[in-house]
C-alpha atoms as a PDB file:
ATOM      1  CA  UNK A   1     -72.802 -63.461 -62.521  1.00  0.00           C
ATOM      2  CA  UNK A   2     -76.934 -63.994 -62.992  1.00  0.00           C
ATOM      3  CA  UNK A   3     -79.536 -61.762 -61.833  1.00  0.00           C
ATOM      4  CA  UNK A   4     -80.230 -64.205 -59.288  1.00  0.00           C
ATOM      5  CA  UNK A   5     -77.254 -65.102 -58.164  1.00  0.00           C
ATOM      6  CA  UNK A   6     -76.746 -61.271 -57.275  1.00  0.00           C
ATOM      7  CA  UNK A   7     -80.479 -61.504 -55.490  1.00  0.00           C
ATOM      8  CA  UNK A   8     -79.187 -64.585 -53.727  1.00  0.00           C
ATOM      9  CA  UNK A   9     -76.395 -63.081 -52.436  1.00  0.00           C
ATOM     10  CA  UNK A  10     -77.905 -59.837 -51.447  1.00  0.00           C
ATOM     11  CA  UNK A  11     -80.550 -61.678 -49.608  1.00  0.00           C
ATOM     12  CA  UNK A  12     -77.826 -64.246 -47.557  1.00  0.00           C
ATOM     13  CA  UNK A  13     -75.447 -60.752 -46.371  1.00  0.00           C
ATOM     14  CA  UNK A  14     -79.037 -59.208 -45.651  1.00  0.00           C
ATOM     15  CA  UNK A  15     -79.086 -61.840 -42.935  1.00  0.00           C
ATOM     16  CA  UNK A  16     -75.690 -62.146 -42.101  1.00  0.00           C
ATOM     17  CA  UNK A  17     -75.297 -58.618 -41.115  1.00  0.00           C
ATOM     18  CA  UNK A  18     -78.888 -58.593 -39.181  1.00  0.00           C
ATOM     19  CA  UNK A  19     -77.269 -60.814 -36.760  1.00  0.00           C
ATOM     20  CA  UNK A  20     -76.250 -59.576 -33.393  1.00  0.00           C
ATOM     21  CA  UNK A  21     -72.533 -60.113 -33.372  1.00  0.00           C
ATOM     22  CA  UNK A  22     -68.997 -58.095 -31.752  1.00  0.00           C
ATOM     23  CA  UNK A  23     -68.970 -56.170 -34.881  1.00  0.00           C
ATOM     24  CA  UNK A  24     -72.776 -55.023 -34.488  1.00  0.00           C
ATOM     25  CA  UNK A  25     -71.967 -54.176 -30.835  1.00  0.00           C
ATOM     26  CA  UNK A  26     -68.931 -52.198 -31.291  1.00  0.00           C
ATOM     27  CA  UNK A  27     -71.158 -50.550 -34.216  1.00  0.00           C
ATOM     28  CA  UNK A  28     -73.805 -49.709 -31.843  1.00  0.00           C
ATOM     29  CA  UNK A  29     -71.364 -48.906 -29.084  1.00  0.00           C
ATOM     30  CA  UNK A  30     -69.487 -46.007 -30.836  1.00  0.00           C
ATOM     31  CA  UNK A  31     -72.449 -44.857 -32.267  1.00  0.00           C
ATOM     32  CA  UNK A  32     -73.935 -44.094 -28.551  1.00  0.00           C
ATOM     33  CA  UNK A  33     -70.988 -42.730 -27.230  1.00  0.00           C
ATOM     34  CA  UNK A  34     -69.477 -40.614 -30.573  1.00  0.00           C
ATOM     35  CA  UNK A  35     -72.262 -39.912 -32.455  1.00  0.00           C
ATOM     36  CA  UNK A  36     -73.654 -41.823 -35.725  1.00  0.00           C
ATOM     37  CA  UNK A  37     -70.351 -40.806 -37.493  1.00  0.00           C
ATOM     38  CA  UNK A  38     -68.303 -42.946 -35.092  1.00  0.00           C
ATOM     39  CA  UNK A  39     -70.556 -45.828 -35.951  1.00  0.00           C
ATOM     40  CA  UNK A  40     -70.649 -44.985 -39.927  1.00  0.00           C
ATOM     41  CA  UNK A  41     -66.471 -45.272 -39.515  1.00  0.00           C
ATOM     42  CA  UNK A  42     -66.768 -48.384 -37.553  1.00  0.00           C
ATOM     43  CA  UNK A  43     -68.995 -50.166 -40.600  1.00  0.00           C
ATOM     44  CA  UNK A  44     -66.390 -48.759 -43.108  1.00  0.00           C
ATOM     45  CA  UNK A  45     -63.899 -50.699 -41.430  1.00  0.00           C
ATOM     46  CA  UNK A  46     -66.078 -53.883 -41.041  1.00  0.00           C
ATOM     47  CA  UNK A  47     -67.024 -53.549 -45.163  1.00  0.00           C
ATOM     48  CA  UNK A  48     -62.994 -53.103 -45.582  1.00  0.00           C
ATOM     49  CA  UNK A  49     -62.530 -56.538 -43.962  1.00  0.00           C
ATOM     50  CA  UNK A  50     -65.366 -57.644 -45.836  1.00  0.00           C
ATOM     51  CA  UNK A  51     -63.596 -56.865 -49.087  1.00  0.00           C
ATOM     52  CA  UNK A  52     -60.840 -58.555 -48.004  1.00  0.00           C
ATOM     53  CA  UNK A  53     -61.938 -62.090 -46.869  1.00  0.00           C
ATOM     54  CA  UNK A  54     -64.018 -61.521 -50.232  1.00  0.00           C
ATOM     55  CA  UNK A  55     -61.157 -60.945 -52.565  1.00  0.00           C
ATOM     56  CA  UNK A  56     -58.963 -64.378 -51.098  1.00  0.00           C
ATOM     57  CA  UNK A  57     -61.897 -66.448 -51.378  1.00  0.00           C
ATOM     58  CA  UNK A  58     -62.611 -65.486 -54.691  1.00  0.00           C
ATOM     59  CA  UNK A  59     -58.967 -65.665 -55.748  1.00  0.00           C
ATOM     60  CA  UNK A  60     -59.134 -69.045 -54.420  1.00  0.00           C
ATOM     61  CA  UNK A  61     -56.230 -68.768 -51.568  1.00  0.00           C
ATOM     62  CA  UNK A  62     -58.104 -70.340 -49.159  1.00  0.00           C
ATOM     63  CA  UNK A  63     -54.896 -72.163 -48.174  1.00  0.00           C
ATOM     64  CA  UNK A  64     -52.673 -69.514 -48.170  1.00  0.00           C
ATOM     65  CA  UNK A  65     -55.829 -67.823 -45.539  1.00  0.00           C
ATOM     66  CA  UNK A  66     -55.665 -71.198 -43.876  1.00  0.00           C
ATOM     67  CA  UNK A  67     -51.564 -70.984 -43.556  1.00  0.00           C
ATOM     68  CA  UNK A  68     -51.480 -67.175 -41.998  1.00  0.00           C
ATOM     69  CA  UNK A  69     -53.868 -68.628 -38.822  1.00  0.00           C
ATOM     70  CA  UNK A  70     -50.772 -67.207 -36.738  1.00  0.00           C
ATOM     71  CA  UNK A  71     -50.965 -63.678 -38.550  1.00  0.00           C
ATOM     72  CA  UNK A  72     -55.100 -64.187 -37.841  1.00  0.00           C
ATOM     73  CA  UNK A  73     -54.921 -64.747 -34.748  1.00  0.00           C
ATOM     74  CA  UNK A  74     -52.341 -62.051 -32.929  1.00  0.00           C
ATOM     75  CA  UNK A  75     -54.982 -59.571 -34.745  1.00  0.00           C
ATOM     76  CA  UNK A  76     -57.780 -60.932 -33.426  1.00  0.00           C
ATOM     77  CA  UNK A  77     -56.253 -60.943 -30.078  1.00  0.00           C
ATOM     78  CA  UNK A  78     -55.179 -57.432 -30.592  1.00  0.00           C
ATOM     79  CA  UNK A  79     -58.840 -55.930 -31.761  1.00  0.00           C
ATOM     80  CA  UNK A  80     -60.073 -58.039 -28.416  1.00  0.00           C
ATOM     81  CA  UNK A  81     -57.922 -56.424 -26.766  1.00  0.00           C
ATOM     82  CA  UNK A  82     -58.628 -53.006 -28.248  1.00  0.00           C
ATOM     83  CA  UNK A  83     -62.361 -53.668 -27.279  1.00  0.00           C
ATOM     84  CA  UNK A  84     -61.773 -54.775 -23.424  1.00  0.00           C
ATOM     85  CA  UNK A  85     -59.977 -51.491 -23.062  1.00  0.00           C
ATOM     86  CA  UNK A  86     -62.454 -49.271 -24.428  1.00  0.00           C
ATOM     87  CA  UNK A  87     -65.066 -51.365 -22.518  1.00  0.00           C
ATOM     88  CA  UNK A  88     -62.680 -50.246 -19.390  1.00  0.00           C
ATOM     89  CA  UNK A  89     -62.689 -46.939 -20.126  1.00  0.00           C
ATOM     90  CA  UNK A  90     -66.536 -46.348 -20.496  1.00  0.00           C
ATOM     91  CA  UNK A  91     -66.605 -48.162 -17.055  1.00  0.00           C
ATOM     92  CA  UNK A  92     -64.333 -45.940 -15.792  1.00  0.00           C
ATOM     93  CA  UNK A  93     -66.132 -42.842 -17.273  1.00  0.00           C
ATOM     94  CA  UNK A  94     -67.824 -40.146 -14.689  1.00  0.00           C
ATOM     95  CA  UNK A  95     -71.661 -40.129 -14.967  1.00  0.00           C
ATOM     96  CA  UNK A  96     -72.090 -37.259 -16.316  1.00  0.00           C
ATOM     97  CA  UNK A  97     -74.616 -36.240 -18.740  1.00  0.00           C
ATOM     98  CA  UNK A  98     -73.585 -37.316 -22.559  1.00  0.00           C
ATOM     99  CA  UNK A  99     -72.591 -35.167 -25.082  1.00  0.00           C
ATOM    100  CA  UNK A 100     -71.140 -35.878 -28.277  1.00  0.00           C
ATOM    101  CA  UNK A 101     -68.403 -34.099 -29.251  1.00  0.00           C
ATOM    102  CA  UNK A 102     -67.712 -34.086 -33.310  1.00  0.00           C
ATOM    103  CA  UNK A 103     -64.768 -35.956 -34.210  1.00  0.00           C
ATOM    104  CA  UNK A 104     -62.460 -34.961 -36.296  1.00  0.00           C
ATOM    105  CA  UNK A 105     -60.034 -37.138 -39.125  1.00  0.00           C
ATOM    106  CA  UNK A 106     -58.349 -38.900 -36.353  1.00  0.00           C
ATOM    107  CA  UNK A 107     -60.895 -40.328 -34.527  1.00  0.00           C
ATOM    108  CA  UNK A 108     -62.408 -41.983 -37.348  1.00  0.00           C
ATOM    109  CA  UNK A 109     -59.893 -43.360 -39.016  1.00  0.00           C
ATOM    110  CA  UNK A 110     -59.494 -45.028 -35.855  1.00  0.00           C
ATOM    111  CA  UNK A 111     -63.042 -46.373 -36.049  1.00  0.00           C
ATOM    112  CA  UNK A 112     -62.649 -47.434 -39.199  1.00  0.00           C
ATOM    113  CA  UNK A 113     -59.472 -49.195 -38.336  1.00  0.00           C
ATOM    114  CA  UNK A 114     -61.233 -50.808 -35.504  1.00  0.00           C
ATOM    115  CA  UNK A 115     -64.215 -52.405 -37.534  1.00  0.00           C
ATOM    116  CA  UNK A 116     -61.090 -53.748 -39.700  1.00  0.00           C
ATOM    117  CA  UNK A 117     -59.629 -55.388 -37.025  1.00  0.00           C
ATOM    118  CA  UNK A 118     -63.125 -56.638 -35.195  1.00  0.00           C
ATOM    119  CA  UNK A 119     -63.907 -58.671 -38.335  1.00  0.00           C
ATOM    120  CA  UNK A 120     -60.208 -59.506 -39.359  1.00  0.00           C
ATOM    121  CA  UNK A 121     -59.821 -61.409 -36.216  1.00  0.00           C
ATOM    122  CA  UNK A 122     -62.389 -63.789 -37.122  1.00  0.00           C
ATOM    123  CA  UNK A 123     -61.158 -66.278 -39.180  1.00  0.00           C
ATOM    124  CA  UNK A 124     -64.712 -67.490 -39.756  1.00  0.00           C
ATOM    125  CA  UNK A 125     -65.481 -64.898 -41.865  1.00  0.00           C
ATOM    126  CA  UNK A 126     -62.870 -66.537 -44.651  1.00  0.00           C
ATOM    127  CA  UNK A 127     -64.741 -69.510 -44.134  1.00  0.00           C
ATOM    128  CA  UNK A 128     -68.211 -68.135 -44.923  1.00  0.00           C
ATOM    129  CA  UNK A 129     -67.206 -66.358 -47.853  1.00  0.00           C
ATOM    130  CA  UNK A 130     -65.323 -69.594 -49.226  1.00  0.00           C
ATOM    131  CA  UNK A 131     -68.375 -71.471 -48.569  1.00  0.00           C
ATOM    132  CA  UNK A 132     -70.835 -69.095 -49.978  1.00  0.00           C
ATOM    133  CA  UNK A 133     -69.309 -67.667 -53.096  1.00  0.00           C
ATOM    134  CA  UNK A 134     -69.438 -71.166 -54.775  1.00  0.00           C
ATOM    135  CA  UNK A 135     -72.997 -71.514 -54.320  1.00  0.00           C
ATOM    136  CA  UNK A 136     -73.602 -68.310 -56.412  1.00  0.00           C
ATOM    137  CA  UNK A 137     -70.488 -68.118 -58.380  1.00  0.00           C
ATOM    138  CA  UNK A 138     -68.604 -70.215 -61.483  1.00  0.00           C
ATOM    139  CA  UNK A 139     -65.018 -70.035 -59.390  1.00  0.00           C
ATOM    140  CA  UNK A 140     -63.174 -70.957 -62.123  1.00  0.00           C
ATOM    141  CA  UNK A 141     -64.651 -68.714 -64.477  1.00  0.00           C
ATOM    142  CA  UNK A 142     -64.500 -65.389 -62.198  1.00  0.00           C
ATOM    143  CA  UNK A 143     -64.205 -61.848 -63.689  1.00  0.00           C
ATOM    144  CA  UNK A 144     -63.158 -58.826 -62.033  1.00  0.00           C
ATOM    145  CA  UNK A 145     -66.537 -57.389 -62.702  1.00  0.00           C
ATOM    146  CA  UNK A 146     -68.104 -59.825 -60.361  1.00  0.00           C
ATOM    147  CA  UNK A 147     -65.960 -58.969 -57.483  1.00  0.00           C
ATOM    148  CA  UNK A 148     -67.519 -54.861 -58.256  1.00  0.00           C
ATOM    149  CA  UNK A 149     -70.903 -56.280 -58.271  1.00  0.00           C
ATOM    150  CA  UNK A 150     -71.009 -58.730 -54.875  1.00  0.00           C
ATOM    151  CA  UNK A 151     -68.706 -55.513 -53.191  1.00  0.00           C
ATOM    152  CA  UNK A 152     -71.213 -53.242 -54.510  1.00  0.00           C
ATOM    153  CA  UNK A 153     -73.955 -55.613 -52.711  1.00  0.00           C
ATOM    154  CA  UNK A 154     -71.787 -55.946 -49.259  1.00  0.00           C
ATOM    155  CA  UNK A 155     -71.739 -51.873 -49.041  1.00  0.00           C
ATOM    156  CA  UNK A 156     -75.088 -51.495 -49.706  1.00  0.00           C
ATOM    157  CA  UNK A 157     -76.703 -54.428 -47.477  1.00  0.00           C
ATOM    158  CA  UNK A 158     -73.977 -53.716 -45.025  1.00  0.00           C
ATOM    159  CA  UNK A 159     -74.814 -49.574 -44.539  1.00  0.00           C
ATOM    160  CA  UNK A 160     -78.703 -49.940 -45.239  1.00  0.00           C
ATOM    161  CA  UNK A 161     -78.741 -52.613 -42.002  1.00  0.00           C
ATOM    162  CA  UNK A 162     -76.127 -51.022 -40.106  1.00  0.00           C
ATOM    163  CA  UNK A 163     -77.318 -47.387 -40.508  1.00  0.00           C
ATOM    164  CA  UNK A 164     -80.381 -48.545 -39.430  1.00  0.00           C
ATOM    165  CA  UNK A 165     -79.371 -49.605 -36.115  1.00  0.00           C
ATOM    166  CA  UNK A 166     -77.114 -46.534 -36.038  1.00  0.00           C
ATOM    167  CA  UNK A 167     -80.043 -44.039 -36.377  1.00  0.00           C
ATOM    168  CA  UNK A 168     -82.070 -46.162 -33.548  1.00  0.00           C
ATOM    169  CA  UNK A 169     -79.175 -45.665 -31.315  1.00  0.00           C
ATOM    170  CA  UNK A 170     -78.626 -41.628 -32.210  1.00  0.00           C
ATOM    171  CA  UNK A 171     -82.510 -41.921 -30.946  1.00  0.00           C
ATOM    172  CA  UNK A 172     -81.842 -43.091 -28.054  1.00  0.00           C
ATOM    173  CA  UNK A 173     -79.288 -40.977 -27.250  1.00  0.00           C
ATOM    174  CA  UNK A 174     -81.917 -38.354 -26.265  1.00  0.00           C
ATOM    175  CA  UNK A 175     -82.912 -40.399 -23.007  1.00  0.00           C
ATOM    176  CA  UNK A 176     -79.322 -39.883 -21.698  1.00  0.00           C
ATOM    177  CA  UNK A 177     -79.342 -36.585 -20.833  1.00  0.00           C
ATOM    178  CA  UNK A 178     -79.119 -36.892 -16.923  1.00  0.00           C
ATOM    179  CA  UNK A 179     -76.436 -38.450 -14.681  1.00  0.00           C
ATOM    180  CA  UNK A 180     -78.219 -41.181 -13.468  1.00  0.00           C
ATOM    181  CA  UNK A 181     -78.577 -42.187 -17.381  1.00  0.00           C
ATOM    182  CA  UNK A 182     -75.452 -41.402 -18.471  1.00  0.00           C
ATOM    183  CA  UNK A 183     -74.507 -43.713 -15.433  1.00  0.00           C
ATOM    184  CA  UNK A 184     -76.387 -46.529 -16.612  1.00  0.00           C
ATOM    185  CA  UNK A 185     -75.008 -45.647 -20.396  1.00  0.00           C
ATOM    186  CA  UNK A 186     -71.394 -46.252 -19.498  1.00  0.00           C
ATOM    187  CA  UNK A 187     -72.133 -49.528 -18.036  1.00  0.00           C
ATOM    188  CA  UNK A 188     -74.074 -50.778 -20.564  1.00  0.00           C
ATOM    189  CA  UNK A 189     -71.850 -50.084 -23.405  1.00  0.00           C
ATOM    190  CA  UNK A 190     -68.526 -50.931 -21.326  1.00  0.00           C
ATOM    191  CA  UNK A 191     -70.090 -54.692 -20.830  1.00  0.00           C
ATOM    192  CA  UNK A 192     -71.291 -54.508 -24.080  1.00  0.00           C
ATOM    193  CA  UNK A 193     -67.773 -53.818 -25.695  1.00  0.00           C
ATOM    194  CA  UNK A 194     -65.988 -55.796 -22.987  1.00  0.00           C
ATOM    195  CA  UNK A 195     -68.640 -59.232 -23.969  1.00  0.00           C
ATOM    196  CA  UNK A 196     -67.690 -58.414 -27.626  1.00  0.00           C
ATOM    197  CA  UNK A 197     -63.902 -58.103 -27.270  1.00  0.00           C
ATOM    198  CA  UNK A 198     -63.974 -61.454 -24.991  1.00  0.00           C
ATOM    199  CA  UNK A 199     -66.020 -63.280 -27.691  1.00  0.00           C
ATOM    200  CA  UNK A 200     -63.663 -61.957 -30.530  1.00  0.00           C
ATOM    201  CA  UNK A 201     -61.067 -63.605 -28.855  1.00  0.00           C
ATOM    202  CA  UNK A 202     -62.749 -66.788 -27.450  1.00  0.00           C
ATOM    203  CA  UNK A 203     -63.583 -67.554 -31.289  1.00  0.00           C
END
């Protein structure tokens, strides 16, 4: 893999992961409620499923992808589902003023299991990888070493973007210090995880 190609690449994710999506929103979401943690765990997950969708493309089992639509879609159903219900919850949450508590082991390997399942529900992630690997990539000359090198790109794009939005929200978690706030808070990031688990699905 060229210089460029690398450049190329890193430039396209750059973009991809700038745009406002249901795994941005659940990023942002956890990261408000649980601290920037939460929303560190959630972008594991979402790199994780990354890796994933990578690693068929690349090994050229597009069909085989294309064959387990039923396995696709009961998980993309499931981490809508997932979302809706913690959408429900923060609706259902008492205004009163937010504090995050640390998590421990636990609670983020559930975040990172639910950034795993946000972008493993969407099928169209196997399709942009399938489509964009070619354009940078000799796929029927592939080493293993290329694989390190675009994963090493997908981590870095993907936490330098992310964990910039995540340190805006830890920010903003200063202005929620009242009840009226923290009233406002919880339904704001309830719709905001309730849109996102209804457009995970409706995909």
């Amino acid at each position: 893999m060229s210089l460029d190609s690398a450049i190329a690449f890193a430039i396209g994710m750059f973009f991809l992961a700038l745009s406002p999506g249901p795994g941005l929103a659940t990023i942002i979401s956890r990261a408000l409620s649980s601290g920037p943690v939460a929303g560190l765990a959630v972008t594991g997950g979402l790199v994780l499923a990354d890796f994933f969708f990578m690693g068929v493309a690349m090994a050229g089992l597009t069909a085989i992808a294309a064959a387990m639509g039923p396995l696709f879609l009961v998980v993309k159903y499931a981490g809508a589902a997932y979302l809706v219900w913690l959408g429900c919850k923060a609706l259902r949450s008492s205004a009163t003023p937010l504090v995050i508590k640390p998590q421990g082991g636990q609670g983020l390997i559930k975040d990172v299991g639910l950034g795993f399942l946000v972008t493993l529900g969407n099928p169209k992630a196997i399709l942009f990888y399938s489509a964009l690997l070619p354009t940078f990539l000799d796929m029927t000359a592939i080493r293993f070493i290329d694989f390190l090198v675009l994963a090493g790109i997908v981590v870095a794009i993907s936490y330098v973007v992310y964990g910039g939005y995540i340190f805006l929200a830890d920010r903003s978690r200063r202005l929620l210090a009242s009840g009226k706030a923290a009233r406002l808070f919880n339904r704001l990031t309830g719709s905001i995880l309730i849109g996102a688990g209804v457009a995970v699905a409706a995909r």
